[in-house]
N, C-alpha and C. Protein backbone atom coordinates (compact mmCIF):
# COMPACT_ATOMS: atom_id res chain seq x y z
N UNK A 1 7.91 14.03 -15.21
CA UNK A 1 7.89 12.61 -15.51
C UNK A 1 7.44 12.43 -16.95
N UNK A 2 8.09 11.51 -17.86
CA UNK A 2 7.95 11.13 -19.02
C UNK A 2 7.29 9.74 -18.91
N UNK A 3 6.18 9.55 -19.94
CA UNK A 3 5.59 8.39 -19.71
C UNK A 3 5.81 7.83 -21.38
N UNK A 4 6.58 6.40 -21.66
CA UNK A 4 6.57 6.68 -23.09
C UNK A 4 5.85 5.12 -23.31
N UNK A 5 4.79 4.74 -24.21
CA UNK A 5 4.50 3.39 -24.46
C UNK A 5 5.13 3.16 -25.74
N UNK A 6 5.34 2.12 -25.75
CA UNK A 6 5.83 0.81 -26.72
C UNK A 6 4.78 0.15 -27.19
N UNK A 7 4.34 -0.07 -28.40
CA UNK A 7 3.13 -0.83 -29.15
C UNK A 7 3.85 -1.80 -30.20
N UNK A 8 3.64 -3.28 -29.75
CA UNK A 8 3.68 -4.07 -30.91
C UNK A 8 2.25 -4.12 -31.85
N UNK A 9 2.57 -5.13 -32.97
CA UNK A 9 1.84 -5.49 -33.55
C UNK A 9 0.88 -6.25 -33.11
N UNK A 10 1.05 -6.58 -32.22
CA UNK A 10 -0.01 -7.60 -31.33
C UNK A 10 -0.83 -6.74 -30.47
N UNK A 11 -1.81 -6.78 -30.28
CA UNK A 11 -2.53 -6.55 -29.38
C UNK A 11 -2.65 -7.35 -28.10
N UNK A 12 -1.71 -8.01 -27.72
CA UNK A 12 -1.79 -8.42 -26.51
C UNK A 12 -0.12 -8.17 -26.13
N UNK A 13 0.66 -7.22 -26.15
CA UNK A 13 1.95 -7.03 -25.97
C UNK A 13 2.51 -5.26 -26.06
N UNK A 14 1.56 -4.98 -24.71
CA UNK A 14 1.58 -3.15 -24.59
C UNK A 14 2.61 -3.28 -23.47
N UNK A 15 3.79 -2.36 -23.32
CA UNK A 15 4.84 -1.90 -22.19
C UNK A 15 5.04 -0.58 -21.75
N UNK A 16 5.08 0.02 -20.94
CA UNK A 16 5.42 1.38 -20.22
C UNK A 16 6.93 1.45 -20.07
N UNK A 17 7.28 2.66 -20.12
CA UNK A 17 8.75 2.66 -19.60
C UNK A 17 8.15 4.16 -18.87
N UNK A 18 8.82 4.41 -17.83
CA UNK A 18 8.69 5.65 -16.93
C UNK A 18 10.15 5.70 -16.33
N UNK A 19 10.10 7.05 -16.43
CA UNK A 19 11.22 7.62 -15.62
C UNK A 19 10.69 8.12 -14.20
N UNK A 20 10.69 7.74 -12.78
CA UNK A 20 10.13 8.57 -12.07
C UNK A 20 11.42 9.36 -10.74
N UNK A 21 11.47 10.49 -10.74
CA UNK A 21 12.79 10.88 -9.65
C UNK A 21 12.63 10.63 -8.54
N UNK A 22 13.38 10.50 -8.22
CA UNK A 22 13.03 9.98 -6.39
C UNK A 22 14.77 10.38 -5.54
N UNK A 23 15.22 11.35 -6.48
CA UNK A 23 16.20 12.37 -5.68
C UNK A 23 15.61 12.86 -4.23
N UNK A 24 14.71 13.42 -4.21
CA UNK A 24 14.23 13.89 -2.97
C UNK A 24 13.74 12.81 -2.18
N UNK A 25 14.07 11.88 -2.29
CA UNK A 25 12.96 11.02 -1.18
C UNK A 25 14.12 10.77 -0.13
N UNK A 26 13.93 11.26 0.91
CA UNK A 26 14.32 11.50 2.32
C UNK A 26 14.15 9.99 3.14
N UNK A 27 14.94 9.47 3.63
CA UNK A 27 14.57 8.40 5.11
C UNK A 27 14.54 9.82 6.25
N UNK A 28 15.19 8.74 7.36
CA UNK A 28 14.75 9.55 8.85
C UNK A 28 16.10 9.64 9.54
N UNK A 29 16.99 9.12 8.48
CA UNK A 29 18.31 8.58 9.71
C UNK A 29 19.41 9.41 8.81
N UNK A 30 20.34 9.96 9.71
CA UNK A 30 21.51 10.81 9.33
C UNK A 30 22.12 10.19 8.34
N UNK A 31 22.65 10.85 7.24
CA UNK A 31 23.83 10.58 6.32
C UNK A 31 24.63 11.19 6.01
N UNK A 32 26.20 11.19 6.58
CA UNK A 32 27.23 12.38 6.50
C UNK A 32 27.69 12.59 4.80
N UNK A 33 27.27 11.98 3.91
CA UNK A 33 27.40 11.99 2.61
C UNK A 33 26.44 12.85 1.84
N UNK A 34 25.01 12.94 2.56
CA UNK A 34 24.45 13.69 1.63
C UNK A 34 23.85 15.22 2.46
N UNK A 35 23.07 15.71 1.59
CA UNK A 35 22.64 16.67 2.22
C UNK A 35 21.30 16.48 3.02
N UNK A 36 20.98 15.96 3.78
CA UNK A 36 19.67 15.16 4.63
C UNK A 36 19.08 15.97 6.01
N UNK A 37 20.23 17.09 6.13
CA UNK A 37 19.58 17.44 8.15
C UNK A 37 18.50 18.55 8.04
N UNK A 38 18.05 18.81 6.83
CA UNK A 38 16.44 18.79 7.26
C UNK A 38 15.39 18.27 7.32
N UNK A 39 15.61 16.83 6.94
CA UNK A 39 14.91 15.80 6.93
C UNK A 39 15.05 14.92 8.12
N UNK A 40 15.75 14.96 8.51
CA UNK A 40 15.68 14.46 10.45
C UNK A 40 14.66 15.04 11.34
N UNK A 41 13.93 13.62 11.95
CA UNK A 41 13.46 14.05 12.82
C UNK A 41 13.52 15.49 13.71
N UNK A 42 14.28 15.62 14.24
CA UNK A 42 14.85 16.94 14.95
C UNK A 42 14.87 18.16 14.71
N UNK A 43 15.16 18.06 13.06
CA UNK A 43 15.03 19.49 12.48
C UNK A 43 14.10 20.17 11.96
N UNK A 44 14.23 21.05 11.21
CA UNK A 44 13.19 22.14 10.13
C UNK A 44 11.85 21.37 10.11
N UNK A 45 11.85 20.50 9.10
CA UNK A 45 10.62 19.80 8.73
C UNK A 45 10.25 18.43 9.25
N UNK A 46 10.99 18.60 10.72
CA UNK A 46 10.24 17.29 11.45
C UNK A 46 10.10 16.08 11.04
N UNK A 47 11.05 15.46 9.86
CA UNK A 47 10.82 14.24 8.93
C UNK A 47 10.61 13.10 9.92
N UNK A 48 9.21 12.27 10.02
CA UNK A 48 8.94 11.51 11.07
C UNK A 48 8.99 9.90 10.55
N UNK A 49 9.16 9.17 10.92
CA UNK A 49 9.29 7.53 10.38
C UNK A 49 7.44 7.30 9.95
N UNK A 50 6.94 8.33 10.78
CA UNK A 50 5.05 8.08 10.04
C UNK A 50 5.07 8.68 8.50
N UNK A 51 5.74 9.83 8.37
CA UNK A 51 5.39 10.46 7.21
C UNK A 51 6.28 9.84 6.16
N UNK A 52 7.25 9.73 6.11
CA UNK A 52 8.18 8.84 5.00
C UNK A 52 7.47 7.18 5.03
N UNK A 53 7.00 6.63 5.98
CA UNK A 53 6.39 5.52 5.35
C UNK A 53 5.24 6.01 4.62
N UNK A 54 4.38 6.88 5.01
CA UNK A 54 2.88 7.64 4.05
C UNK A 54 3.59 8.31 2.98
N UNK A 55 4.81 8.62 2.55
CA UNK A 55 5.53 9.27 1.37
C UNK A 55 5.66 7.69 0.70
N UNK A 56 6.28 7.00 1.06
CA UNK A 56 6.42 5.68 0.24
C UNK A 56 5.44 5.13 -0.05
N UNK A 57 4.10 5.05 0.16
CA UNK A 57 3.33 4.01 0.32
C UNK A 57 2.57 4.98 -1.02
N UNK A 58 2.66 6.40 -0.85
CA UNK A 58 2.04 7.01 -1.83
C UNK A 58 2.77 6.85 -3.45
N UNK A 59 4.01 7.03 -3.34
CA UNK A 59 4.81 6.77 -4.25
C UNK A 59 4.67 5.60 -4.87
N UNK A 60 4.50 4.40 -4.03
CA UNK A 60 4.41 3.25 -4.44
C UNK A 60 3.17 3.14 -5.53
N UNK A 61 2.08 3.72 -4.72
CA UNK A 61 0.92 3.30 -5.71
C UNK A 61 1.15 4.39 -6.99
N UNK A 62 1.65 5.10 -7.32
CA UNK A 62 2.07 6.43 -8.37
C UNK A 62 2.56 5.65 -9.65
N UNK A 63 3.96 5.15 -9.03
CA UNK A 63 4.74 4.35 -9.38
C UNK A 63 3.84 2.89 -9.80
N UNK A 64 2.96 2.00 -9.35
CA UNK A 64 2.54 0.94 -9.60
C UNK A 64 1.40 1.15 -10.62
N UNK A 65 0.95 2.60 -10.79
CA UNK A 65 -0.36 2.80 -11.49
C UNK A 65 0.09 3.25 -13.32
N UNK A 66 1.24 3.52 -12.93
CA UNK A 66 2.18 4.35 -14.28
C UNK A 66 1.80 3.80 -15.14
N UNK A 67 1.24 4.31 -16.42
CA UNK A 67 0.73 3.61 -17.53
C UNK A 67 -0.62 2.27 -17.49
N UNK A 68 -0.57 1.98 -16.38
CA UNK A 68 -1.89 0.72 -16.18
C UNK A 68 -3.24 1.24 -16.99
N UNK A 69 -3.58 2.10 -17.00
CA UNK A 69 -4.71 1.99 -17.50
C UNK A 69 -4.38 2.06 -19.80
N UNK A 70 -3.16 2.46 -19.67
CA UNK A 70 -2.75 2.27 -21.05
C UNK A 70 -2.37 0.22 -21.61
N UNK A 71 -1.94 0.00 -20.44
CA UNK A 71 -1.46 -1.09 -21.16
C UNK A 71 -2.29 -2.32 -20.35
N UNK A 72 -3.60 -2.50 -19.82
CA UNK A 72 -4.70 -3.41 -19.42
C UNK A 72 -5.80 -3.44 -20.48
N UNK A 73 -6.32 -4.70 -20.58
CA UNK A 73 -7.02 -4.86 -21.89
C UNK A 73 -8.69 -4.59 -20.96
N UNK A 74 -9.88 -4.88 -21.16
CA UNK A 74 -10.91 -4.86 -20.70
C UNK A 74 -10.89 -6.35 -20.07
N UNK A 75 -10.38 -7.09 -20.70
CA UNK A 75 -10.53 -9.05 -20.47
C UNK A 75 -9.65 -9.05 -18.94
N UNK A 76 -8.43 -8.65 -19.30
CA UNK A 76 -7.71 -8.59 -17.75
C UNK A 76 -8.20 -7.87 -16.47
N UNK A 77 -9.08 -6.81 -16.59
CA UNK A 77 -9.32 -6.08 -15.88
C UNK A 77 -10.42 -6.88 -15.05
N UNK A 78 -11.25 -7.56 -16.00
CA UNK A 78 -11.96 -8.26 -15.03
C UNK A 78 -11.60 -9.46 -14.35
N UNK A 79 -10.23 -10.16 -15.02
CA UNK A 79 -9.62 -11.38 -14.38
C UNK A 79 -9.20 -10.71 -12.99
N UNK A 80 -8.72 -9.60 -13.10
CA UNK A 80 -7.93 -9.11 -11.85
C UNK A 80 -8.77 -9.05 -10.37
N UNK A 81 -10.06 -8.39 -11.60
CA UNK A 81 -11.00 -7.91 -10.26
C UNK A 81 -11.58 -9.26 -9.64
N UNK A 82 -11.59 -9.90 -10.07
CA UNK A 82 -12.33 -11.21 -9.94
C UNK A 82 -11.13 -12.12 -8.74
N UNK A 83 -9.41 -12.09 -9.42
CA UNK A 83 -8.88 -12.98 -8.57
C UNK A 83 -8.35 -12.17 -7.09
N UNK A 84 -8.50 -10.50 -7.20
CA UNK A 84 -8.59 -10.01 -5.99
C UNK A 84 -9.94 -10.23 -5.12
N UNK A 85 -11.19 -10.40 -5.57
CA UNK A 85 -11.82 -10.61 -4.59
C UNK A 85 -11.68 -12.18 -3.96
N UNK A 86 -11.55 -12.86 -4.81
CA UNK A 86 -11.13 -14.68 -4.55
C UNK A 86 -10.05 -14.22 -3.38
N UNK A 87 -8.68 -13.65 -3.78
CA UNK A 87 -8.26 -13.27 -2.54
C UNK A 87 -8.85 -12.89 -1.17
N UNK A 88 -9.24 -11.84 -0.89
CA UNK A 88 -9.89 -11.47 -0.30
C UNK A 88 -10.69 -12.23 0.48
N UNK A 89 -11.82 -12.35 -0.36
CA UNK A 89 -12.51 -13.73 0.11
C UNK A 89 -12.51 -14.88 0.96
N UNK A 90 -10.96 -15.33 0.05
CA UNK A 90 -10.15 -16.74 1.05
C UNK A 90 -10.87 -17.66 -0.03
């Protein structure tokens, strides 16, 4: 994975671009198009609808974290923390 930032002149205008592969990411259900039947339930590696949702959910946060700590200022970090607990909260 390549992680590349973008810097304006501004200090309030940081961007990430990421490439992340996700060739291998398997569902659970047959596809006569690709190469998938060891990823079925049934076969070799038991691919279960528990573990591909815990593969996504991991990916997700991988994917959602990419560059964050490059392109969050100290000021946002505490708006965030602040309107997740308000969430939370109620």
């Amino acid at each position: 994975m390549k992680n590349f930032i973008l810097e304006t002149t501004s200090k309030h205008l940081k961007h990430t671009i990421a490439f992340y592969n996700l060739e291998n990411l398997f569902d659970i259900y047959n596809d006569p198009k690709t190469n998938d039947n060891d990823f079925l339930p049934t076969n070799t590696k038991k691919w279960t609808t528990k573990r591909y949702t815990n593969k996504l959910r991991k990916l997700g946060f991988a994917i959602s974290n990419i560059g964050l700590k490059e392109t969050i200022s100290d000021d946002d970090k505490g708006k965030r923390h602040k309107k997740c607990r308000s969430i939370v909260n109620g």
